[in-house]
PDB file of N, CA and C in Angstrom:
ATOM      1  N   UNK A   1      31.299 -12.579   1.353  1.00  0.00           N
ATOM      2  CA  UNK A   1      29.980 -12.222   0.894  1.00  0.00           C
ATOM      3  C   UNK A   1      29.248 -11.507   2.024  1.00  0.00           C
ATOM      4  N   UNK A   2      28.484 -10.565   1.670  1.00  0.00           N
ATOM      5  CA  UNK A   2      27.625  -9.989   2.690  1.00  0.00           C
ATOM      6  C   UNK A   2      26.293  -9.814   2.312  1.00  0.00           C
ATOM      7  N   UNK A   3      25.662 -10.295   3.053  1.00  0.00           N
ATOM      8  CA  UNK A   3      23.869 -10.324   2.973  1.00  0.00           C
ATOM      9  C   UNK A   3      23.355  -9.259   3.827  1.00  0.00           C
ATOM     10  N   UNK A   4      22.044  -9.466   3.143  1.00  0.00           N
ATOM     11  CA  UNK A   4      20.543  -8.834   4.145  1.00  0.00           C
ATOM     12  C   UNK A   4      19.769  -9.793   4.386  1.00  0.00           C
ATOM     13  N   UNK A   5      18.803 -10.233   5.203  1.00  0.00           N
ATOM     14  CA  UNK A   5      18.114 -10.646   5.224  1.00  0.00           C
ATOM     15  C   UNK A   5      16.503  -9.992   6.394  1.00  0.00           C
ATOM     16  N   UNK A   6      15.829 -10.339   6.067  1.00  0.00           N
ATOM     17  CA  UNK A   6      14.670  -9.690   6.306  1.00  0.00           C
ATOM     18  C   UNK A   6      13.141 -10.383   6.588  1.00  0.00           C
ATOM     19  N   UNK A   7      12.235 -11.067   7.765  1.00  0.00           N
ATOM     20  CA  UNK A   7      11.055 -11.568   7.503  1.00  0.00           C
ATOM     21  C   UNK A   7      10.225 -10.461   7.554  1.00  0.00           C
ATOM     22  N   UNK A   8       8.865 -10.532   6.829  1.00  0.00           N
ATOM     23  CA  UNK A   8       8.002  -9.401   6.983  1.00  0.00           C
ATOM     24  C   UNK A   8       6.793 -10.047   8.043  1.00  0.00           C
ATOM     25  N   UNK A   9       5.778  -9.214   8.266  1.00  0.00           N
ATOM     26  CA  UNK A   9       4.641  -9.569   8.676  1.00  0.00           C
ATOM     27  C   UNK A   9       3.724 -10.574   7.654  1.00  0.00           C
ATOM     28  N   UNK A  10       2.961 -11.446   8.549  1.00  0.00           N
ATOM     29  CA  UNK A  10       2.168 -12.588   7.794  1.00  0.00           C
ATOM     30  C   UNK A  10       1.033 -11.537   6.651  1.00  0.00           C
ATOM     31  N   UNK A  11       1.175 -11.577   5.289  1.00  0.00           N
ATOM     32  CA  UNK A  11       0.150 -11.394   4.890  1.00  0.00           C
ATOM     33  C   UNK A  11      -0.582 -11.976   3.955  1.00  0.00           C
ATOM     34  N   UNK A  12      -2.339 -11.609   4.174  1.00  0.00           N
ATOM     35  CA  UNK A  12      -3.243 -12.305   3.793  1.00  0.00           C
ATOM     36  C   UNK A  12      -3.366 -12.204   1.959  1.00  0.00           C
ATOM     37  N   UNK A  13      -3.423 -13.325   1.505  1.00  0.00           N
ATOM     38  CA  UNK A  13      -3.097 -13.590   0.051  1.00  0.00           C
ATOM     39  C   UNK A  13      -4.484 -13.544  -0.638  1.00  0.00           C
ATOM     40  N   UNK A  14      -4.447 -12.423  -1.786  1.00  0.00           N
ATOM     41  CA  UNK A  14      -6.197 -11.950  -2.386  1.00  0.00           C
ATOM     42  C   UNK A  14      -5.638 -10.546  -2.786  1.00  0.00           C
ATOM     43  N   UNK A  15      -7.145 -10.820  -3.758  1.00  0.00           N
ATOM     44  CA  UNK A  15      -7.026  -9.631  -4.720  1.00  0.00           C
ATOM     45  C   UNK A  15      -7.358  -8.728  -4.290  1.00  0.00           C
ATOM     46  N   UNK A  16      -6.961  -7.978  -3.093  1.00  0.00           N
ATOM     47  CA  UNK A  16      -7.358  -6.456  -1.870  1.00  0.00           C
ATOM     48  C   UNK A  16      -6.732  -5.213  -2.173  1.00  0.00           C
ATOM     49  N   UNK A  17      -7.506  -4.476  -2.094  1.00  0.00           N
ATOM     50  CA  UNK A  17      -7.205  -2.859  -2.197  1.00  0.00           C
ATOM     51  C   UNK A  17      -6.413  -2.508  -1.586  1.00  0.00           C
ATOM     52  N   UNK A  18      -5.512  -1.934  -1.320  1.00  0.00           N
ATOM     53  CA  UNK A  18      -4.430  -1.499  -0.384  1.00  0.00           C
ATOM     54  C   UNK A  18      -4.535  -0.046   0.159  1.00  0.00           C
ATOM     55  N   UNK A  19      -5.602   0.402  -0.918  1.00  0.00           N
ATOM     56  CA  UNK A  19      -5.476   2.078  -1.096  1.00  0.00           C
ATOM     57  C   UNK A  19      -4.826   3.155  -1.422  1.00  0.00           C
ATOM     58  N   UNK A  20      -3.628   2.259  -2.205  1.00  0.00           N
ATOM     59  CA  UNK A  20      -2.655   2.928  -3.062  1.00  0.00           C
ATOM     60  C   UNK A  20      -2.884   3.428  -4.037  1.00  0.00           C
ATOM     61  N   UNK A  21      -1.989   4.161  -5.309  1.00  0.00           N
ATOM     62  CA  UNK A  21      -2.418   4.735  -6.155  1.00  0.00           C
ATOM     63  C   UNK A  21      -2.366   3.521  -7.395  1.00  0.00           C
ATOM     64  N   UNK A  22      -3.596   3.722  -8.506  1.00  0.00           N
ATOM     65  CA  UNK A  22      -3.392   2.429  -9.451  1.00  0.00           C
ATOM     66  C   UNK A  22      -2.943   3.406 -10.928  1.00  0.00           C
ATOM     67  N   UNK A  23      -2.362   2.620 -11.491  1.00  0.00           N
ATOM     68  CA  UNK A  23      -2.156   3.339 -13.219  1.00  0.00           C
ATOM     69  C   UNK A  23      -3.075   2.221 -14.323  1.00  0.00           C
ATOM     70  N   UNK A  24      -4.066   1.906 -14.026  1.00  0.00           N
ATOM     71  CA  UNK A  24      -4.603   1.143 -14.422  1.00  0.00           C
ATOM     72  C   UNK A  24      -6.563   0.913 -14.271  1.00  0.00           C
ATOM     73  N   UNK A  25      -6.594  -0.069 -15.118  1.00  0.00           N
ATOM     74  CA  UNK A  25      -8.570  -0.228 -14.305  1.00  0.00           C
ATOM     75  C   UNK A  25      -8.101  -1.414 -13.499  1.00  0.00           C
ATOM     76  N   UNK A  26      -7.630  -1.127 -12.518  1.00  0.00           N
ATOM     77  CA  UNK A  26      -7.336  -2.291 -11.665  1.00  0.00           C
ATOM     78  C   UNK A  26      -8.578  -2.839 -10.769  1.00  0.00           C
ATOM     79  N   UNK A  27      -9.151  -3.692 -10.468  1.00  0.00           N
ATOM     80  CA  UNK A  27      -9.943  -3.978  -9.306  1.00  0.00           C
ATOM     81  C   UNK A  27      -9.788  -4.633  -8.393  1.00  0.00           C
ATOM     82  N   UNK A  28     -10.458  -4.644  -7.001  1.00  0.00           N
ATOM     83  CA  UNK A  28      -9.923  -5.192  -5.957  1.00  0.00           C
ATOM     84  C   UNK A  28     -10.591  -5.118  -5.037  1.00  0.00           C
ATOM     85  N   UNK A  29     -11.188  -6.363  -4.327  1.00  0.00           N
ATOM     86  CA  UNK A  29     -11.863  -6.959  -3.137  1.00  0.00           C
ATOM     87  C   UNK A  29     -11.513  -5.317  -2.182  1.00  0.00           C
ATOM     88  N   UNK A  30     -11.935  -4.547  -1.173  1.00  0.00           N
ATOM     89  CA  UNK A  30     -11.538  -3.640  -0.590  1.00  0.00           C
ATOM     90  C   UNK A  30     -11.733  -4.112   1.301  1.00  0.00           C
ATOM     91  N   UNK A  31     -12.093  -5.356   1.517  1.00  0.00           N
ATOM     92  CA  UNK A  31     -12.490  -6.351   2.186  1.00  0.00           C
ATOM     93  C   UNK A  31     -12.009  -7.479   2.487  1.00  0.00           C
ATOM     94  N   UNK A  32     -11.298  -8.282   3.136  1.00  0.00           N
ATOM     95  CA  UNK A  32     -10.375  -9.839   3.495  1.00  0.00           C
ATOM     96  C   UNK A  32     -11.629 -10.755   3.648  1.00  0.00           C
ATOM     97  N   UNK A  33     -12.619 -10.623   3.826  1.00  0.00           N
ATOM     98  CA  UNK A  33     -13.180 -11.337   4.362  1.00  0.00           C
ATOM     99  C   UNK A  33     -13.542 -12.659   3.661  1.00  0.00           C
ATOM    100  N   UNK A  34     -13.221 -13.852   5.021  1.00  0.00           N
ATOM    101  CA  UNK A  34     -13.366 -15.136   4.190  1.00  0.00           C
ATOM    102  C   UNK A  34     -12.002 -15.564   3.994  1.00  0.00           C
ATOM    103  N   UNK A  35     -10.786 -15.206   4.173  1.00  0.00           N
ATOM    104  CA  UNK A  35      -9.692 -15.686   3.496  1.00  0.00           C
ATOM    105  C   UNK A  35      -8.927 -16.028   4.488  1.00  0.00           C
ATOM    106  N   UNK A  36      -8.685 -17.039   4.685  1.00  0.00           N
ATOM    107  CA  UNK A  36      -7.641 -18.124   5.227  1.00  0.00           C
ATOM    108  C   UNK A  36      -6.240 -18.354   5.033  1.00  0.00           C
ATOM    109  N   UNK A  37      -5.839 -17.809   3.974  1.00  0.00           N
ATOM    110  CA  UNK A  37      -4.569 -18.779   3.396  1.00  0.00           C
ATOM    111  C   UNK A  37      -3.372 -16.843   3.658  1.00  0.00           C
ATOM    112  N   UNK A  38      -2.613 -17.372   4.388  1.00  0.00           N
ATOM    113  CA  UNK A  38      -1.929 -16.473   4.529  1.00  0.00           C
ATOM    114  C   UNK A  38      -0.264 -16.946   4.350  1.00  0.00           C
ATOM    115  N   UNK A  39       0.940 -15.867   4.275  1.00  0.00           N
ATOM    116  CA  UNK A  39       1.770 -16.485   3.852  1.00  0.00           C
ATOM    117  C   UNK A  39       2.746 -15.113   4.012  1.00  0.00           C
ATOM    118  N   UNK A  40       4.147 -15.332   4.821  1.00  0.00           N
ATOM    119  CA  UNK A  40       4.837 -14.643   5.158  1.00  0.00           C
ATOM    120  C   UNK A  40       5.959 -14.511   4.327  1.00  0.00           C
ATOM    121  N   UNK A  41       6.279 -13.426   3.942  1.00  0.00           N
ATOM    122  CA  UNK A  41       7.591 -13.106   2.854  1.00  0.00           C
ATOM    123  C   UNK A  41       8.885 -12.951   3.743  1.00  0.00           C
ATOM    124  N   UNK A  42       9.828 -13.368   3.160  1.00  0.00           N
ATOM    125  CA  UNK A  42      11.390 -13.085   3.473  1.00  0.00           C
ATOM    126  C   UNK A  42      12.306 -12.890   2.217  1.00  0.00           C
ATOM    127  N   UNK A  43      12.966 -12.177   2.634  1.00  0.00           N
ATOM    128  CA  UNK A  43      14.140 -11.685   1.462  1.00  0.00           C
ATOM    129  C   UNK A  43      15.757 -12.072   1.899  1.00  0.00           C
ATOM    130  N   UNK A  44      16.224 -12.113   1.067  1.00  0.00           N
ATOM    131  CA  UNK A  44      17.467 -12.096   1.426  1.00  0.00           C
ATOM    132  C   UNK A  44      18.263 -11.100   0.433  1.00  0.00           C
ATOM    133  N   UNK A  45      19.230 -10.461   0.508  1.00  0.00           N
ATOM    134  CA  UNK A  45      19.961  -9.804  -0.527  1.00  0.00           C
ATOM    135  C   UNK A  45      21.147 -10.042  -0.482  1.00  0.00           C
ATOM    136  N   UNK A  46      21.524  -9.987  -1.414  1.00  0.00           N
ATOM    137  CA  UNK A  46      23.646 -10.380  -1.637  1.00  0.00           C
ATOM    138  C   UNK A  46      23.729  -8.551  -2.073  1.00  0.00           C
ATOM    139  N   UNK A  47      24.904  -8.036  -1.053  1.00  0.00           N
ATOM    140  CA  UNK A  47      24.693  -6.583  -1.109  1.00  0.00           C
ATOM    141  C   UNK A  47      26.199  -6.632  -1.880  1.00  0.00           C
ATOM    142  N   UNK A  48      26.505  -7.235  -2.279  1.00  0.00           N
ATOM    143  CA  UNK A  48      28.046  -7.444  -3.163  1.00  0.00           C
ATOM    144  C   UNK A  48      27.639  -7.244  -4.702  1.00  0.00           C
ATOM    145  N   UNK A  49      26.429  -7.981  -5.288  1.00  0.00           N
ATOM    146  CA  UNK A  49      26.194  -8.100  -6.459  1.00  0.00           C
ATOM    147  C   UNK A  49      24.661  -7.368  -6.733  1.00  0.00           C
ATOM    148  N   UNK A  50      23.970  -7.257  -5.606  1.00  0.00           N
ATOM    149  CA  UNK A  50      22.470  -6.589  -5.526  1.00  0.00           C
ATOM    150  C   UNK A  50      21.658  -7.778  -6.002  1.00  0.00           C
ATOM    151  N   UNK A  51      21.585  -8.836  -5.823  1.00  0.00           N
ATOM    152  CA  UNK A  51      20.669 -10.250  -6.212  1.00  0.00           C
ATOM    153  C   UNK A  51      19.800 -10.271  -5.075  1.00  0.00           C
ATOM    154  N   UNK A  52      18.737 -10.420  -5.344  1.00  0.00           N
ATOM    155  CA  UNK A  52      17.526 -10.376  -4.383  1.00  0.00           C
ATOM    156  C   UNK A  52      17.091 -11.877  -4.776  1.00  0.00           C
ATOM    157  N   UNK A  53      16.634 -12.538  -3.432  1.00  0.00           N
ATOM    158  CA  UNK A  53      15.991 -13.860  -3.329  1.00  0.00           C
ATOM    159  C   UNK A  53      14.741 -13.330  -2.567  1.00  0.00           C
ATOM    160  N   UNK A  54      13.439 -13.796  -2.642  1.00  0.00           N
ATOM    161  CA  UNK A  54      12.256 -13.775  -1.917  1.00  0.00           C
ATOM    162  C   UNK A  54      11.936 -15.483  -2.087  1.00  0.00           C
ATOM    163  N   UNK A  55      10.986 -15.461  -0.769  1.00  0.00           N
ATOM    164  CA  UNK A  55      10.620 -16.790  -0.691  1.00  0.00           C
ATOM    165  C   UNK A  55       9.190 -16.666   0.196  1.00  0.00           C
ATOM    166  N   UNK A  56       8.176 -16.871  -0.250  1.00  0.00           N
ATOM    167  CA  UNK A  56       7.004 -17.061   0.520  1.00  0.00           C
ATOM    168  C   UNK A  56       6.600 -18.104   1.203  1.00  0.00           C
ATOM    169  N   UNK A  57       6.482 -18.269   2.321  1.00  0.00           N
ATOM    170  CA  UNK A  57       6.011 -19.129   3.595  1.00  0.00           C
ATOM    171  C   UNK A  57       4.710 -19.251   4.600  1.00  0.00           C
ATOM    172  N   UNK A  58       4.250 -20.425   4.403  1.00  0.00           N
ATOM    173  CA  UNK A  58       3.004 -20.227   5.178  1.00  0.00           C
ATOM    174  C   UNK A  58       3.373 -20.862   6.797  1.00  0.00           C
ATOM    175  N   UNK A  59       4.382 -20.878   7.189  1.00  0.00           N
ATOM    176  CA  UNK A  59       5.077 -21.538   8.486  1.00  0.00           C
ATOM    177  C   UNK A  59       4.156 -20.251   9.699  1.00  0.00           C
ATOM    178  N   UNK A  60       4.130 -20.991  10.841  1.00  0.00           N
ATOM    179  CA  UNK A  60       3.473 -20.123  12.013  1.00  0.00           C
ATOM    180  C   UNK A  60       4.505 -19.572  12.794  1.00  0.00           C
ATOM    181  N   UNK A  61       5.578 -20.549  12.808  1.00  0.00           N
ATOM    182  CA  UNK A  61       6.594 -20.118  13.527  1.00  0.00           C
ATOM    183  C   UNK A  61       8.055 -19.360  12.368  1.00  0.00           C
ATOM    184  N   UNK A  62       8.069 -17.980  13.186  1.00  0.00           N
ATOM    185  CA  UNK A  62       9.194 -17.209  11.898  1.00  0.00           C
ATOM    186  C   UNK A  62      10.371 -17.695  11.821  1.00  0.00           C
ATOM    187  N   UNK A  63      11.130 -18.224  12.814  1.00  0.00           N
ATOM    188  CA  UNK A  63      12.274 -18.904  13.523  1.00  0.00           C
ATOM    189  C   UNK A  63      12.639 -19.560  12.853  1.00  0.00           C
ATOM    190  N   UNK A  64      11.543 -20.727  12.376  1.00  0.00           N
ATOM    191  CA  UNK A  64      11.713 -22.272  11.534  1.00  0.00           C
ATOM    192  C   UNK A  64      11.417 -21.461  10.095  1.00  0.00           C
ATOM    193  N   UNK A  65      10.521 -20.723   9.955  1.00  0.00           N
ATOM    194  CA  UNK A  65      10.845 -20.552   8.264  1.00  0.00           C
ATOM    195  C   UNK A  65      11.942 -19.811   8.148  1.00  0.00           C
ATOM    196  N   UNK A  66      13.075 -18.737   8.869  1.00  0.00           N
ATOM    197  CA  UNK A  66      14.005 -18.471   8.365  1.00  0.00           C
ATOM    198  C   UNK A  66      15.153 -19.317   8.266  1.00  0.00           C
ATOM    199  N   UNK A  67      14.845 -20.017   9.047  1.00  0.00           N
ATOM    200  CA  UNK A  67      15.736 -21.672   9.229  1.00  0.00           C
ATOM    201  C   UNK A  67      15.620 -22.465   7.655  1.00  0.00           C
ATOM    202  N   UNK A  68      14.609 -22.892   7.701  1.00  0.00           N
ATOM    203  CA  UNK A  68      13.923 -23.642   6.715  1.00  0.00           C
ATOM    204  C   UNK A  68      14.654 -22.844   5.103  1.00  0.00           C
ATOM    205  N   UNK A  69      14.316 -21.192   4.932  1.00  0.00           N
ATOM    206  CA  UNK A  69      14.660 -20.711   3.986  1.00  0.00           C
ATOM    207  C   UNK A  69      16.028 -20.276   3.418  1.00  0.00           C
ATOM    208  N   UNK A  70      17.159 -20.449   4.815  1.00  0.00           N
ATOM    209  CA  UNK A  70      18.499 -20.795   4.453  1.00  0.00           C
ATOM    210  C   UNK A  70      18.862 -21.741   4.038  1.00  0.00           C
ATOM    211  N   UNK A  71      18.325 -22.347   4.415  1.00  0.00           N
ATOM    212  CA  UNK A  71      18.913 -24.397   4.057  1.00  0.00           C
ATOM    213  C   UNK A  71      18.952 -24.205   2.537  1.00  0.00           C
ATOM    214  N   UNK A  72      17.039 -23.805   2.170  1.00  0.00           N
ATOM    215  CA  UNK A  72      17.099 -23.413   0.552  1.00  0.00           C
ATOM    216  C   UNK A  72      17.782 -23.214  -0.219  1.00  0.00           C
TER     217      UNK A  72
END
């Protein structure tokens, strides 16, 4: 079997503008402010079959949540 795996940068969780393009009446805070709760994404991929796993983490240390998210 052969994988990917991947942590991203911590990001802040809310309904925020990104400044991308929308296809929609989308709305969105354009502002963080006030928000606390943050939470770091990791992926893994099986590049044999193309199955994507994501797993969101609010861990401080990246080390222990990629630890933590193999065990998974």
């Amino acid at each position: 079997m052969r994988i990917s795996m991947d942590c991203k940068a911590t990001a802040k969780i809310g309904e925020y503008s990104r400044g991308g393009k929308t296809r929609g009446d989308n709305s969105a805070a354009d502002h963080d402010m006030g928000r606390r709760e943050k939470h770091t994404p990791f992926g893994m991929a099986n590049e044999d079959d193309g199955r994507l796993h994501m797993i969101l983490g609010s861990s401080a240390r990246t080390g222990d949540f990629i630890t933590d998210s193999l065990y998974e």
